[in-house]
Every structure is written in structure tokens, then in C-alpha cells.
Protein backbone atom coordinates (compact mmCIF):
# COMPACT_ATOMS: atom_id res chain seq x y z
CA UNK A 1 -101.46 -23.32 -4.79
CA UNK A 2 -102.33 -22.72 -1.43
CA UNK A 3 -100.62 -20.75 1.27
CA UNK A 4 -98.06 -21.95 3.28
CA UNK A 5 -98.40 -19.53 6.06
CA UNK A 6 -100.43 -21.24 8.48
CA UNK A 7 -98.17 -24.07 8.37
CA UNK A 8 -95.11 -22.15 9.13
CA UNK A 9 -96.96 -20.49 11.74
CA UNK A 10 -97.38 -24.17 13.10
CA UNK A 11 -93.55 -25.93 12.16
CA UNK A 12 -91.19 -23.21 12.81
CA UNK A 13 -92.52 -22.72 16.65
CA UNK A 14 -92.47 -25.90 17.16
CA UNK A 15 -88.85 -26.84 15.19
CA UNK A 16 -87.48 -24.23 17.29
CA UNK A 17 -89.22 -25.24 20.60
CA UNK A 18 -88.49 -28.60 20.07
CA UNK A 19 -84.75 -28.66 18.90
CA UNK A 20 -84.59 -26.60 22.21
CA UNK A 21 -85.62 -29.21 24.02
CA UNK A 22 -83.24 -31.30 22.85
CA UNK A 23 -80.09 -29.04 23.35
CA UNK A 24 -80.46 -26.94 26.27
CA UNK A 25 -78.60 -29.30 28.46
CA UNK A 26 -75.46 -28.26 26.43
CA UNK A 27 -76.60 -24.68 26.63
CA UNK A 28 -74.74 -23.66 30.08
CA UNK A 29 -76.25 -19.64 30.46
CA UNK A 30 -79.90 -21.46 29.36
CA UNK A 31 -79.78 -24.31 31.80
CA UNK A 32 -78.90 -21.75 34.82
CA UNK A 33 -81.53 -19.40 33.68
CA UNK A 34 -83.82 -22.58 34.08
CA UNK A 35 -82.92 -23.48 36.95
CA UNK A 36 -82.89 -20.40 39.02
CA UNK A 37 -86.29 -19.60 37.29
CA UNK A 38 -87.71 -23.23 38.60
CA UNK A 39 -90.44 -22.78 41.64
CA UNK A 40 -89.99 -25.49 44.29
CA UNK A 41 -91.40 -25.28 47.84
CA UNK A 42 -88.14 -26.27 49.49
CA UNK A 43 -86.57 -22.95 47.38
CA UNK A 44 -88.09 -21.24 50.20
CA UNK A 45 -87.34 -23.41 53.05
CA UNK A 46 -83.68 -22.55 54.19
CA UNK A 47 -83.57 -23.56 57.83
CA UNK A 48 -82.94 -27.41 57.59
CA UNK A 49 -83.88 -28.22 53.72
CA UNK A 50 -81.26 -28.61 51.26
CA UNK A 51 -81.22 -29.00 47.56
CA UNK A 52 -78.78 -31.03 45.82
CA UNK A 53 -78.15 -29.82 42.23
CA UNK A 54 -75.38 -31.76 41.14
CA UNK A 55 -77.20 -33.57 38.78
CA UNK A 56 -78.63 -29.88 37.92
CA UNK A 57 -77.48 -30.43 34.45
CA UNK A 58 -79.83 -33.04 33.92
CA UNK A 59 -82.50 -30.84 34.97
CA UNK A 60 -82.58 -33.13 38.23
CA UNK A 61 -83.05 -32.00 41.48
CA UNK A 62 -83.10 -33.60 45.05
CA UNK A 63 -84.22 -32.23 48.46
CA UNK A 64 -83.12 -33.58 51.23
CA UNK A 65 -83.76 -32.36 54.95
CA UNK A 66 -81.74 -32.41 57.58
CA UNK A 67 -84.18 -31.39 60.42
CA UNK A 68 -82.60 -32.35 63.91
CA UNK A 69 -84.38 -36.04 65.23
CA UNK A 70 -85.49 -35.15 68.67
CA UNK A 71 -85.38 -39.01 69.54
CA UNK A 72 -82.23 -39.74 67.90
CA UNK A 73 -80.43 -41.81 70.88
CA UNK A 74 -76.75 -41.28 71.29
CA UNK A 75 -74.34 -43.09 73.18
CA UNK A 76 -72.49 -40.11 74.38
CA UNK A 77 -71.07 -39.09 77.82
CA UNK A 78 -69.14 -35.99 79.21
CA UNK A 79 -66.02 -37.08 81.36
CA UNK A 80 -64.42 -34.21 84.00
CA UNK A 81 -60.94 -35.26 85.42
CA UNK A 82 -61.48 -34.24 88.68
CA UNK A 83 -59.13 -34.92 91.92
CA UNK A 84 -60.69 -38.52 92.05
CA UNK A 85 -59.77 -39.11 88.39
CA UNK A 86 -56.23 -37.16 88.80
CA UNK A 87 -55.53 -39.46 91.71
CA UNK A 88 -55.96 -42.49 89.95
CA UNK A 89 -53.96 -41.18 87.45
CA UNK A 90 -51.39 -40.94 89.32
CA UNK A 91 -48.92 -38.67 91.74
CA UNK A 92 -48.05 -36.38 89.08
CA UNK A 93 -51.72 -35.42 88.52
CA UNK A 94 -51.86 -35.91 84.87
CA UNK A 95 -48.36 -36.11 83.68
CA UNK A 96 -47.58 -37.43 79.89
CA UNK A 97 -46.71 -40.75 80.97
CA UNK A 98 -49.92 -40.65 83.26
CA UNK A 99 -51.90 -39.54 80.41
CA UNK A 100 -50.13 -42.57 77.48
CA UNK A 101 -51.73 -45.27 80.86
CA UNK A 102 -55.02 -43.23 80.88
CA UNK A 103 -55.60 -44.33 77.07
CA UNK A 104 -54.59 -47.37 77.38
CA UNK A 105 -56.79 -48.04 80.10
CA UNK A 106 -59.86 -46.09 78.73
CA UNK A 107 -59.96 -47.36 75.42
CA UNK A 108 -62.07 -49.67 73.99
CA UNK A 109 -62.11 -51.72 70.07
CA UNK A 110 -65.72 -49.88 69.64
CA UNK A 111 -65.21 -46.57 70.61
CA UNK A 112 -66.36 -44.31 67.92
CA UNK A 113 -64.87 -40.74 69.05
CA UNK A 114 -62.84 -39.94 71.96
CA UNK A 115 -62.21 -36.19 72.59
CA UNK A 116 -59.65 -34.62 74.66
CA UNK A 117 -60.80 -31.12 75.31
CA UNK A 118 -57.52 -29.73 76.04
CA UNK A 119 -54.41 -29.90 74.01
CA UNK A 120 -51.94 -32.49 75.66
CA UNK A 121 -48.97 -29.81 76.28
CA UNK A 122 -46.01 -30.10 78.83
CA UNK A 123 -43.33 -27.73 78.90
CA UNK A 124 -40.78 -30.48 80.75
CA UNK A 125 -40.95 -33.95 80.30
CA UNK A 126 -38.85 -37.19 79.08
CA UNK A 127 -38.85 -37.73 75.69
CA UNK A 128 -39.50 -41.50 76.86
CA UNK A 129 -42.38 -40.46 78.04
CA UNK A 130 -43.35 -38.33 74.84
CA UNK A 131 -42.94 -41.43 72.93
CA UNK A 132 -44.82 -43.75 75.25
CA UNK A 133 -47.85 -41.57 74.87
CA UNK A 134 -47.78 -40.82 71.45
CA UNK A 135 -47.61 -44.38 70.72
CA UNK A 136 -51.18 -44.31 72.70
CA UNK A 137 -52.24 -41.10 70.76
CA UNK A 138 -51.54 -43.27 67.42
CA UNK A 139 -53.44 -46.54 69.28
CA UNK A 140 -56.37 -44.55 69.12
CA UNK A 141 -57.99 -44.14 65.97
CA UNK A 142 -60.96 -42.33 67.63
CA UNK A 143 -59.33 -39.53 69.12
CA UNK A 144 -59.53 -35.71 68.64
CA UNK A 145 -57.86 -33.33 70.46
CA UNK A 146 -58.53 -29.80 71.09
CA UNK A 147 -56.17 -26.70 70.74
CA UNK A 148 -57.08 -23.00 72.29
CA UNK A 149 -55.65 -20.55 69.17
CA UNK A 150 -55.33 -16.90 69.28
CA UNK A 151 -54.98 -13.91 66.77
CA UNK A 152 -51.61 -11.78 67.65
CA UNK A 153 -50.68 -10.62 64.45
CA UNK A 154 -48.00 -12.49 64.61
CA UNK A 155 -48.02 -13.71 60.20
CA UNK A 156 -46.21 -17.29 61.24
CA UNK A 157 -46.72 -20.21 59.14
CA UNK A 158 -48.63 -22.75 60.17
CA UNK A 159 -47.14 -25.14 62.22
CA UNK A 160 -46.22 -28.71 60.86
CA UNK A 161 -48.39 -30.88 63.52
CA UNK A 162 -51.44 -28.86 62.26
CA UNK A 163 -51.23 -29.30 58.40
CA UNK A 164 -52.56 -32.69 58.82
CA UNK A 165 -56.15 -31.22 60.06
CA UNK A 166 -56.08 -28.52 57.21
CA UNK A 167 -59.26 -28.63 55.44
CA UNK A 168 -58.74 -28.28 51.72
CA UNK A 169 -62.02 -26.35 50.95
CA UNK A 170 -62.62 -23.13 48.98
CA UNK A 171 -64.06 -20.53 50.86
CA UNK A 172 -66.30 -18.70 48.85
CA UNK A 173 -66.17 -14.50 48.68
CA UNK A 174 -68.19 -13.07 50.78
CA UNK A 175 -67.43 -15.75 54.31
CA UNK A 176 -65.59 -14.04 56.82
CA UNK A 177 -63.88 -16.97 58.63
CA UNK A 178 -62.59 -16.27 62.70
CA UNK A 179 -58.80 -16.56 61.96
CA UNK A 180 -56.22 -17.48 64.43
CA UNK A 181 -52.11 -17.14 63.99
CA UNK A 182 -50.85 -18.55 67.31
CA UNK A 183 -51.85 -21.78 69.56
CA UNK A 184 -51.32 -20.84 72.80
CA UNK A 185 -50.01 -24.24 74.53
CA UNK A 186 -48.97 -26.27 71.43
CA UNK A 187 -48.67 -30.20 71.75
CA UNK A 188 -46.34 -32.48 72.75
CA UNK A 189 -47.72 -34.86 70.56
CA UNK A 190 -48.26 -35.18 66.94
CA UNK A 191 -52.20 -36.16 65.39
CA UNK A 192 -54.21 -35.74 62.47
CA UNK A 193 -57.44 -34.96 64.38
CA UNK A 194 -56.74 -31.42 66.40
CA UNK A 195 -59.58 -29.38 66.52
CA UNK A 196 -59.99 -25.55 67.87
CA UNK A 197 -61.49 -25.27 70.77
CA UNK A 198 -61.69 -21.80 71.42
CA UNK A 199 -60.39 -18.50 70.23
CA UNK A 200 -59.12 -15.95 72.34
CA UNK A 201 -61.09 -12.73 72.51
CA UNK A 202 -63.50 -13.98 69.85
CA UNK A 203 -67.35 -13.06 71.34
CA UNK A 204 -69.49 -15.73 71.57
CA UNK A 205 -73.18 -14.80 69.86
CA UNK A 206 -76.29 -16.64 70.53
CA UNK A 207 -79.14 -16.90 68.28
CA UNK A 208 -82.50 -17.47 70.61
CA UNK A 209 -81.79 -20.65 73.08
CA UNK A 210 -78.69 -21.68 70.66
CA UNK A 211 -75.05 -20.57 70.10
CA UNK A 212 -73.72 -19.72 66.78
CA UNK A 213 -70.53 -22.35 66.96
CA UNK A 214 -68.03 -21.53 64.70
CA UNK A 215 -67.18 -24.76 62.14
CA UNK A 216 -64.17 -23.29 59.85
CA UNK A 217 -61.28 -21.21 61.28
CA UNK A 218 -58.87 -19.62 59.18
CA UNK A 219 -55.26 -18.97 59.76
CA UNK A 220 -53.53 -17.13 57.11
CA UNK A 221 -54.90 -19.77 53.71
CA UNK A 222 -55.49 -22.84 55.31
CA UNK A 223 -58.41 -23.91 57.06
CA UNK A 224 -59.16 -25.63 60.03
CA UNK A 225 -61.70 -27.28 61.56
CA UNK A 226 -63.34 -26.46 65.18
CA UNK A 227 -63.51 -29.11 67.67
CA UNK A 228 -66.63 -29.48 67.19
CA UNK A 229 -66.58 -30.31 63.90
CA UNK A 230 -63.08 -32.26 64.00
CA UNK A 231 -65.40 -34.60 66.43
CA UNK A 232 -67.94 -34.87 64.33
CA UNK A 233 -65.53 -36.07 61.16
CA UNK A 234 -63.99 -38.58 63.14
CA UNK A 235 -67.52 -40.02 64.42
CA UNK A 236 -67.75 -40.17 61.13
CA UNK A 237 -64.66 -41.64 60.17
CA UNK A 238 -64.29 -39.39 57.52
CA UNK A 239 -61.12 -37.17 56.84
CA UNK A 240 -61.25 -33.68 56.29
CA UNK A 241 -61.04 -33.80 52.37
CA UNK A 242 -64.35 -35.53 52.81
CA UNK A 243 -65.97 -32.21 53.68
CA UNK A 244 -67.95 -30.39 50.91
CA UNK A 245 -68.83 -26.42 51.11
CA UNK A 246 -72.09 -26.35 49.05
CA UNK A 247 -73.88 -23.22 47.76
CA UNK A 248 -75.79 -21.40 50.24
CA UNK A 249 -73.67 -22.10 52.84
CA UNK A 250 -74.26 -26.02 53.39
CA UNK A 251 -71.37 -27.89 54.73
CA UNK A 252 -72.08 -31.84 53.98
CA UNK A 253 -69.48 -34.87 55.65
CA UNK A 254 -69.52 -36.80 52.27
CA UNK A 255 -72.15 -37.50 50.02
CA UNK A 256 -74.55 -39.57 52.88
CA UNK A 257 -73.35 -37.75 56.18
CA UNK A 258 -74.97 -34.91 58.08
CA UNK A 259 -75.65 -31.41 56.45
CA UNK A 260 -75.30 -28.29 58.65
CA UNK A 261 -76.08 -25.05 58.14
CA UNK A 262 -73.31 -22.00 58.50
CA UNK A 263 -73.67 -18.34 58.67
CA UNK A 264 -71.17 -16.25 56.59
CA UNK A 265 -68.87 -16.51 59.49
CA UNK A 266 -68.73 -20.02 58.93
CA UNK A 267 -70.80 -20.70 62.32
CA UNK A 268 -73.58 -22.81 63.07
CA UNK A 269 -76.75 -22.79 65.51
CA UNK A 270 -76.33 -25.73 67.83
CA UNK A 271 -77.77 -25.86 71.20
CA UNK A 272 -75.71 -23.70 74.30
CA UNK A 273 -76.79 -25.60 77.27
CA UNK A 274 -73.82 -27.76 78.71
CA UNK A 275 -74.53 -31.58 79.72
CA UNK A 276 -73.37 -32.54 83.76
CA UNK A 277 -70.31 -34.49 83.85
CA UNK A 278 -69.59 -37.74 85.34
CA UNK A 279 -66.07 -38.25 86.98
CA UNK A 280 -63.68 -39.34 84.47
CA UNK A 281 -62.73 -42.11 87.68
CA UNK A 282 -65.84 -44.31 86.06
CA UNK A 283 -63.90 -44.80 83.25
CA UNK A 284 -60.75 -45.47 84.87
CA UNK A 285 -62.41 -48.29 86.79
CA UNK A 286 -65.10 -49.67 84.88
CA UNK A 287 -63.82 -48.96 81.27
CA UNK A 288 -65.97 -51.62 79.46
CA UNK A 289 -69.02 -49.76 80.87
CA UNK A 290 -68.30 -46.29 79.19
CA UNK A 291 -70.14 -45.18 76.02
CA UNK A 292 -69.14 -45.29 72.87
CA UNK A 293 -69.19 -41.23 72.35
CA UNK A 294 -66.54 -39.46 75.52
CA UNK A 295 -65.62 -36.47 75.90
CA UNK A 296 -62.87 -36.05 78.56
CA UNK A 297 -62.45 -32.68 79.57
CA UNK A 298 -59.37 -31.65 81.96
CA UNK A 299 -60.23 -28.60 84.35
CA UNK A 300 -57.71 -26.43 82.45
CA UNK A 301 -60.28 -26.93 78.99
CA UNK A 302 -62.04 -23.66 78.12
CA UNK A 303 -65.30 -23.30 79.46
CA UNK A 304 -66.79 -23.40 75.56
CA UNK A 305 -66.01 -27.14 75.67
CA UNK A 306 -68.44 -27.69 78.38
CA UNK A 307 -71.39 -27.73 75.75
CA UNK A 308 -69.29 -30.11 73.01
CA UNK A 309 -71.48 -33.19 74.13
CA UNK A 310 -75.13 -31.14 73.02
CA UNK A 311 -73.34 -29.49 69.71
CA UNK A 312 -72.21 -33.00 68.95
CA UNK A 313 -75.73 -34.99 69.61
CA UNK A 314 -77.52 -32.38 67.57
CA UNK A 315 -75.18 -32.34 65.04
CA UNK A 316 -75.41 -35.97 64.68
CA UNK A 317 -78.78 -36.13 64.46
CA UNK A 318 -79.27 -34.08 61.85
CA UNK A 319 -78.76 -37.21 58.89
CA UNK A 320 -80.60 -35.94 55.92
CA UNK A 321 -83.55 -37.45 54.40
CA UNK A 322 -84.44 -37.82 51.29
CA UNK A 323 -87.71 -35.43 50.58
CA UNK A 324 -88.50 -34.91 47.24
CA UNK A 325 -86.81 -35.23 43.49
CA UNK A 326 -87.53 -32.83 40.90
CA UNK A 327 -87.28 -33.93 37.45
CA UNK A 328 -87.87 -32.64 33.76
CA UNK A 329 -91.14 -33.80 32.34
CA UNK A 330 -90.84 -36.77 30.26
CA UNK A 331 -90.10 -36.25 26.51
CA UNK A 332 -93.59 -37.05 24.76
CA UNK A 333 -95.29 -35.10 27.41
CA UNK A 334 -92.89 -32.40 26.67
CA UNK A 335 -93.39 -32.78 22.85
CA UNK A 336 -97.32 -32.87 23.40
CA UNK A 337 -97.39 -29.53 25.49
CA UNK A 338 -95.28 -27.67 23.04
CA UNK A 339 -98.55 -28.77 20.35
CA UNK A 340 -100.53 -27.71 22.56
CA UNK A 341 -99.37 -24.36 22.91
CA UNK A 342 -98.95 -23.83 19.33
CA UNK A 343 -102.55 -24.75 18.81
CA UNK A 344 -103.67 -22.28 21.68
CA UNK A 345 -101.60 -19.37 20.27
CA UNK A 346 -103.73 -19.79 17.41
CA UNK A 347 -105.79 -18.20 18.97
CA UNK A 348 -104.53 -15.53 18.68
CA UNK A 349 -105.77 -13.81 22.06
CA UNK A 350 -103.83 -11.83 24.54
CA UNK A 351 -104.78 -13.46 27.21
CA UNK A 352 -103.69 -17.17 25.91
CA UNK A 353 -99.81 -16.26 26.53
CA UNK A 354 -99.67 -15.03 30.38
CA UNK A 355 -102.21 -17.85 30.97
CA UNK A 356 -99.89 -20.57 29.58
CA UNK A 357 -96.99 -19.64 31.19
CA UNK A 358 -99.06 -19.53 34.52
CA UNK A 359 -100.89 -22.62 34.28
CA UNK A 360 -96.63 -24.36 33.54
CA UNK A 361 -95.72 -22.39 36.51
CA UNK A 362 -98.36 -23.32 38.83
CA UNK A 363 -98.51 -27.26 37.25
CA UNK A 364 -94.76 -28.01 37.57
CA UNK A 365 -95.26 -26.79 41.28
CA UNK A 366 -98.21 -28.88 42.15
CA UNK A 367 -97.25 -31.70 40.10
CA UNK A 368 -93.55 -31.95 40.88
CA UNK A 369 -92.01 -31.99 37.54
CA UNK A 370 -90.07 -29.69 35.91
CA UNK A 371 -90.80 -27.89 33.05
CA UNK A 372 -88.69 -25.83 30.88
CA UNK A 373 -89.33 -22.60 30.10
CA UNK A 374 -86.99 -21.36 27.24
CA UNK A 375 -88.60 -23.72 24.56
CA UNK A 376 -91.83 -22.26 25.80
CA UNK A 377 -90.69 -18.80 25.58
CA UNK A 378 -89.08 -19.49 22.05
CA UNK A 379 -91.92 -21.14 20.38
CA UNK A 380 -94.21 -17.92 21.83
CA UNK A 381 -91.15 -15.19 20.29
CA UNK A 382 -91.26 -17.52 16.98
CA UNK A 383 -94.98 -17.60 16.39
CA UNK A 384 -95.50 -14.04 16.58
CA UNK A 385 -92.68 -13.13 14.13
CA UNK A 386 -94.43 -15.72 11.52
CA UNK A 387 -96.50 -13.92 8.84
CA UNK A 388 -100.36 -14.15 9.47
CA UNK A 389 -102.14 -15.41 6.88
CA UNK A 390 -104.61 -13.25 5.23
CA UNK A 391 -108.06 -15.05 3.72
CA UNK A 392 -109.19 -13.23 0.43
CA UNK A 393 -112.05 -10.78 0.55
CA UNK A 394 -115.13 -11.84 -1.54
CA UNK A 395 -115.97 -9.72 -4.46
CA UNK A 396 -120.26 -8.69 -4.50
């Protein structure tokens, strides 16, 4: 009878091998060791290229990039009120009830984000008037307003008016969020869209000709949103829930919206040179002309705000693009490599193993498919613990 070596050599490999094949999607510690052993050339391009994995189970990967469009044409102005624009206001130079007219007169049915750089506070005032300008406030679906918060140490709560622009994210360990307990002049008015505009004492840092904006501040748990990035969600018209924290640091407005890029402070590099601004008395008298992007920033707005129109062009222009998707080699191909290398270990040279695993390496990177590595690595263990066969010696 002959000996069934060599063809146990040949089935259990590739039983083994292939059965892997088949279940090392359900195989969680495998299919991470797969994927953070798969070479990609976007792996190693961090600045504006991001990965998608969450079809990563499937052994699916897409790469998108987000690199900023140079010619990306926004229709986006920055408004000063100066004394021109205060006068029209009115005598009280920019009273509530003042402000509740501005709005209605400014606003237009196609604006897509109107910021208010400064938070809309007044120590005495009717509550008429309170009510006549937060029914504006409400009018305007576009608006964001921006807060100046401080750190004191003071361990309040949260106040109410901000828990509606709380971000619900998880912060992962390691991010060490700016974090605020106090805003200094709180709002009259109630709105889901308040953004920070600046923090106290926190040092601005530049990175080359950009600033390193923050994104996320913290106060105590919660998490809220810059103005910056308030703006950009309500360009958006996305809510705050829409936001997703990826790996890596890559903060995505929903599934389709702009990617960018934080630091473990939760900042990102946008550009630090501020736009001129136009009197805010153009749009008080020729509303219908005014884009569809304002900023309007009072003079008592912090001087950070003065750049909000360049962070939020940038920002917007960085849409992502789909790049490249990574997938597993079809099955037959995968069945017909795994012969393949059986057949080659048979061999039986040292050089046949390193060689294989190179030429898989170096193929699934040129080629753009994926190819596992485990059932590779399984069927090379399993061949080597087979029994060799032996051929008889001949008698003289």
C-alpha cells in the first residue's frame, strides 16, 4: 500500500489554510493582527489621508483624502459693526431690541451660516425686549453664536443654555482637551448653536504659517464645540451628535462631510491670517446683496475671531475624496495561491518561505488587494510539522 505521507503533507496545509480563510472574519484577535499587519501607501500618509475601516471586518478598506481645494470658491464675508453699522442700529448702539431688528433685517431664506462672534449679553434690559430678540435668535436657523469661557476652578455645573451644544463624543485616553468652568458674559438668550470663542489665558501655538485652533473644549464631562467648529456644523446643517471622533485623531461631520485632523489637544492646523472686514452697514442696507457665509463680529469679539472666515473656508474645503479601496483577494484566487504555496514548499528550500511571504507583501501593495496572512502563515507552521516521507534505499 503506498504511503500516505506526501498527501498529508499536501491536504492538511491546505485544510487548515483554507478553513482559515473561511473563518477569520469571526476570529476578532486574527482579523486585527491582519489588519494592522496590511501595507498600504496611505498607512504612511497622515497629513490629509484618511482610512475608513469600518467595514474592516470585511477585510475592506477605503481611503479617502481630505487635502484642502485651493480653488474651492466660498461665498463667505467678514462683517465689523463699526460706528456706521452701530448708528444704523440705532441710539442705543447695539441694544437687545436693536440687535432682534438687526436679524430681521439681515437675514435672508438662503443663508447657510450666520455667526455672531460675541455672545449677545446685557446686564439690564426689558424682558420685552429679551423676548423680541430671541424670537429672532429662533427665526434664524443659521445662526451660531460665540461665548469667551474661562478656567477659575470654580467645579460649577454646566449651565442649562449650554447643554444643548454638548457634544456627545468619547474622548479617547491620552487627548488632553483645553477645559473651561466659567463663561465670562453669559447670554441673554437661549440657542442650540453657541460655540467658544476663546479661552482666557489659554496660549495660542502656531505650527509654520498656521494656528493650531482648538475644535473640542472640555468643561468638567461634557464637551463642547469651538466656534469654529460650531460654524462649521451648522454650514453643515448637521447637529453635534453628527460628529464622529475616529482613530488617529480624525474628527468627520457625518459619514460624507469634511474630515479634519486634531492634535492630542483636540486642535487643528488651519490658516492664522485674518480676512479685512467690510462694514456690517452693507448689510443693513443692501441685505439681498450679502453672501451666503457672514460673520458679524462686534468690536467687543476677541481678537481670535478675526481669522474665523480663513479657518472656516479651509475647513470647508477640505470634502474628502474617495482615493483608493482595499479589498481581500477574491476567493478562487485565494484558494489557487494557497496551492501554490503548498506546491513551492515542496520544495523544500529555505529560501522558498521568506520569498513567499515577500513576493504577498510586495504584490498586495502593488496590486491593491489584500491578502491574508494567517492562512499563509498556518499552512507554512502545518507543512513543516507533517512527516517527510522517506523513499526506500535500493539493496546491491
Amino acid at each position: 500500500m503506498p504511503s500516505l505521507r506526501p498527501s498529508l503533507s499536501f491536504l492538511l496545509p491546505l485544510i487548515a489554510g483554507g478553513g482559515l480563510l473561511f473563518k477569520i472574519p469571526d476570529i476578532a484577535p486574527l482579523a486585527r493582527l491582519e489588519l494592522s499587519y496590511f501595507l498600504f501607501p496611505e498607512r504612511f500618509q497622515k497629513d490629509h489621508s484618511f482610512v475608513d475601516q469600518s467595514e474592516s471586518k470585511n477585510f475592506e478598506l477605503t481611503c479617502l483624502d481630505f487635502t484642502p481645494n485651493p480653488e474651492a470658491n466660498l461665498n463667505i464675508k467678514s462683517y465689523l459693526l463699526d460706528k456706521e453699522s452701530l448708528d444704523i442700529m440705532g441710539p442705543d448702539g447695539g441694544s437687545s431690541i436693536e440687535w432682534a431688528q438687526f436679524l430681521a433685517q439681515t437675514r435672508l431664506n438662503d443663508d447657510r451660516l450666520t455667526v455672531i462672534t460675541s455672545s449677545l449679553s446685557w446686564d439690564d434690559t426689558s424682558e420685552l425686549a429679551i423676548l423680541a430678540l430671541q424670537e429672532q435668535v429662533d427665526e434664524t436657523p443659521s445662526l451660531v453664536i460665540g461665548l469667551q469661557g474661562e478656567f477659575i476652578n470654580s467645579e460649577s455645573p454646566i449651565p442649562e443654555y449650554l447643554k444643548p451644544s454638548v457634544i456627545p463624543l468619547e474622548i479617547p485616553d491620552g487627548f488632553d482637551l483645553p477645559e473651561i468652568d466659567h463663561i465670562r458674559r453669559p447670554p441673554s438668550i437661549n440657542s442650540n448653536s453657541f460655540g467658544i470663542s476663546e479661552i482666557r489665558g489659554l496660549r495660542v501655538e502656531y505650527a509654520e504659517d498656521q494656528t493650531l485652533v482648538p475644535m473640542l473644549i472640555r468643561w468638567d464631562k461634557h464637551i463642547l464645540p469651538s466656534l469654529t467648529l460650531a460654524s462649521i456644523l451648522k454650514s453643515h446643517r448637521l447637529t453635534s451628535a453628527d460628529l464622529i471622533l475616529e482613530e488617529g485623531g480624525y474628527l468627520r461631520l457625518g459619514i460624507e462631510g469634511i474630515i479634519l485632523k486634531l492634535d492630542q489637544k483636540g486642535r487643528s492646523a488651519l490658516p492664522r491670517y485674518e480676512q479685512e472686514q467690510q462694514s456690517a452697514s452693507i448689510l443693513q442696507i443692501y441685505p439681498k446683496q450679502a453672501e451666503t457665509y457672514k460673520i458679524i463680529t462686534p468690536s467687543s469679539a476677541p481678537k481670535s475671531t478675526y481669522g474665523l472666515e480663513a479657518q472656516i473656508k479651509r475647513a470647508l474645503s477640505q470634502k474628502p475624496v474617495h482615493k483608493h479601496t482595499y479589498k481581500r483577494w477574491s476567493l478562487p484566487s485565494e484558494i489557487a495561491l494557497l496551492l501554490t504555496l503548498i506546491s513551492l514548499l515542496h520544495l523544500r528550500k529555505k529560501w522558498i518561505e521568506p520569498l513567499i511571504l515577500i513576493l504577498v507583501i510586495g504584490g498586495s501593495v502593488l496590486l491593491g488587494k489584500w491578502m491574508l496572512l494567517s492562512p499563509l502563515v498556518l499552512i507554512i507552521i502545518i507543512f513543516h510539522l507533517c512527516p517527510r516521507s522517506t523513499l526506500p534505499q535500493q539493496k546491491h
